[in-house]
C-alpha atoms as a PDB file:
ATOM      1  CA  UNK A   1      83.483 154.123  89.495  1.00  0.00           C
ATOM      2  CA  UNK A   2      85.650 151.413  90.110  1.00  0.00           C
ATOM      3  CA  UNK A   3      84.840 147.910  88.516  1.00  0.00           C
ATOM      4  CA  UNK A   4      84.969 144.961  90.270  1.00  0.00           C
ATOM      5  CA  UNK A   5      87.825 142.133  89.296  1.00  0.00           C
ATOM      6  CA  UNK A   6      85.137 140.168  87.783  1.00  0.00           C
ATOM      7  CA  UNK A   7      83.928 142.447  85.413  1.00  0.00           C
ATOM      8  CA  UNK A   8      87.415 142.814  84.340  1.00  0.00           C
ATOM      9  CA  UNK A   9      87.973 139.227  83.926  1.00  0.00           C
ATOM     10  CA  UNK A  10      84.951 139.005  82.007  1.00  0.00           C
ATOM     11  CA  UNK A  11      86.112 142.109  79.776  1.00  0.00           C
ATOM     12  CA  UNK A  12      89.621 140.486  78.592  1.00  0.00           C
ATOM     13  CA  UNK A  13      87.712 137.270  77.974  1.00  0.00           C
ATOM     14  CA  UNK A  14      85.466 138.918  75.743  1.00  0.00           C
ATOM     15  CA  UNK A  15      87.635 140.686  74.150  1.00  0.00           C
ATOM     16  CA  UNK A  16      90.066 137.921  73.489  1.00  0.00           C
ATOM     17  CA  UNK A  17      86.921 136.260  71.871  1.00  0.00           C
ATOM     18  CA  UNK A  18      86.105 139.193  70.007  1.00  0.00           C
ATOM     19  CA  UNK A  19      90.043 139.190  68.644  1.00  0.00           C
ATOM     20  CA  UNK A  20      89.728 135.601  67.818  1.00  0.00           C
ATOM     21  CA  UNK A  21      86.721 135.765  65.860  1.00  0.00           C
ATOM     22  CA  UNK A  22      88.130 138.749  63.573  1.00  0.00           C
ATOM     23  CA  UNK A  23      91.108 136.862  62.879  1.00  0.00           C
ATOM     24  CA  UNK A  24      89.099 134.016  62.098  1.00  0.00           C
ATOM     25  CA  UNK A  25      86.583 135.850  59.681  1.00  0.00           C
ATOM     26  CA  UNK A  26      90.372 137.844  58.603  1.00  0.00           C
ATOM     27  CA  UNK A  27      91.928 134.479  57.311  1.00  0.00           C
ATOM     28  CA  UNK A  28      88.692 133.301  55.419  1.00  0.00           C
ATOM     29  CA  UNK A  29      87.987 136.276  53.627  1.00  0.00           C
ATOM     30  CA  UNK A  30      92.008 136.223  52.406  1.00  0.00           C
ATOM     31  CA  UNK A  31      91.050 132.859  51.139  1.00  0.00           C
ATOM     32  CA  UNK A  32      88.436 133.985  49.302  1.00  0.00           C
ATOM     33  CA  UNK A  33      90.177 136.703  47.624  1.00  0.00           C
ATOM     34  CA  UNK A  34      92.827 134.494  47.061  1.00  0.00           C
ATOM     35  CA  UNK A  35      90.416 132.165  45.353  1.00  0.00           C
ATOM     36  CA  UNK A  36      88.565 134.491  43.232  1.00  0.00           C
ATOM     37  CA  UNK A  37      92.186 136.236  42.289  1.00  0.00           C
ATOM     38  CA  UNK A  38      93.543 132.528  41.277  1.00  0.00           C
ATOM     39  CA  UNK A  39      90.109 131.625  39.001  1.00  0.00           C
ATOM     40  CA  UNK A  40      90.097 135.112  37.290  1.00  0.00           C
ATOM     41  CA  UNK A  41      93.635 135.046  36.448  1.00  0.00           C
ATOM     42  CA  UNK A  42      93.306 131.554  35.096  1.00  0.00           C
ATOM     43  CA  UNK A  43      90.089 132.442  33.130  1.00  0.00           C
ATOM     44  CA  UNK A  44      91.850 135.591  31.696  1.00  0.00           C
ATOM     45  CA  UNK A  45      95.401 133.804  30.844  1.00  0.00           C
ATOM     46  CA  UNK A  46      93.872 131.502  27.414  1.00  0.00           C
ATOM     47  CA  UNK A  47      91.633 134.616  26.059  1.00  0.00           C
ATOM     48  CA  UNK A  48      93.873 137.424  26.629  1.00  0.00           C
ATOM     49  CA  UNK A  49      97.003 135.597  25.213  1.00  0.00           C
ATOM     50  CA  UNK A  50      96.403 135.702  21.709  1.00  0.00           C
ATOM     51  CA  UNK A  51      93.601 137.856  20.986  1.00  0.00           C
ATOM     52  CA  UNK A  52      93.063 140.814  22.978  1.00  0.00           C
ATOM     53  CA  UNK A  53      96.880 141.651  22.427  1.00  0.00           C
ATOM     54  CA  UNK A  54      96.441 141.964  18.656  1.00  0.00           C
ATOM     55  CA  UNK A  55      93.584 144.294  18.970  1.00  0.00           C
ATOM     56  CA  UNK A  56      94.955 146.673  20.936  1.00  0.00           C
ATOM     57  CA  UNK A  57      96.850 150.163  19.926  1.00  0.00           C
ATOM     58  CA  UNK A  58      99.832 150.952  21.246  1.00  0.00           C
ATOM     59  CA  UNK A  59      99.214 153.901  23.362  1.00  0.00           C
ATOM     60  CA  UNK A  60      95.582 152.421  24.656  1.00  0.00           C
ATOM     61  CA  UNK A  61      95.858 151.988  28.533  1.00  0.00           C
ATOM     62  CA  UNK A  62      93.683 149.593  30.649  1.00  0.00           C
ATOM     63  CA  UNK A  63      90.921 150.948  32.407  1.00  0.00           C
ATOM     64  CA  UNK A  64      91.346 150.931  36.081  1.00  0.00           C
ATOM     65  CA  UNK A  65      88.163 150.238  38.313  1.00  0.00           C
ATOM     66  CA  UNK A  66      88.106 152.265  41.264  1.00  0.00           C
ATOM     67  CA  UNK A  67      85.941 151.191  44.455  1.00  0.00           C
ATOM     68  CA  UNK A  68      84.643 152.691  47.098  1.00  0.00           C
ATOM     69  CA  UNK A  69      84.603 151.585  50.867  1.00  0.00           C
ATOM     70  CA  UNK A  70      81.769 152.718  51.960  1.00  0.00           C
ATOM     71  CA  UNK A  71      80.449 151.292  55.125  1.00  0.00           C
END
């Protein structure tokens, strides 16, 4: 079935729309991390200088946490 050249007009509009608004919601939720990255490093850098170097032993690794995507 063939569409008519509205419908196709209609169909790049939307989907340049569509584009927009996912690099829109793209850009603020870099920000965000960005944000949250900048106050966690800064809230880590004056207690972990000093204190929590001292206390550990030499071979003791960092736990990583591991998330899941699950959508």
């Amino acid at each position: 079935m063939a569409r008519l050249p509205q419908d196709k007009d209609r169909i790049e509009r939307v989907t340049r729309e569509a584009q927009s608004i996912i690099a829109i919601e793209r850009e603020a939720r870099e920000a965000k991390t960005a944000r949250l990255r900048e106050q966690r490093l800064s809230s880590e850098a004056p207690a972990s200088a000093g204190a929590t170097a001292a206390k550990r032993k030499p071979g003791a690794r960092k736990a990583t946490h591991k998330t899941t995507d699950a959508r």
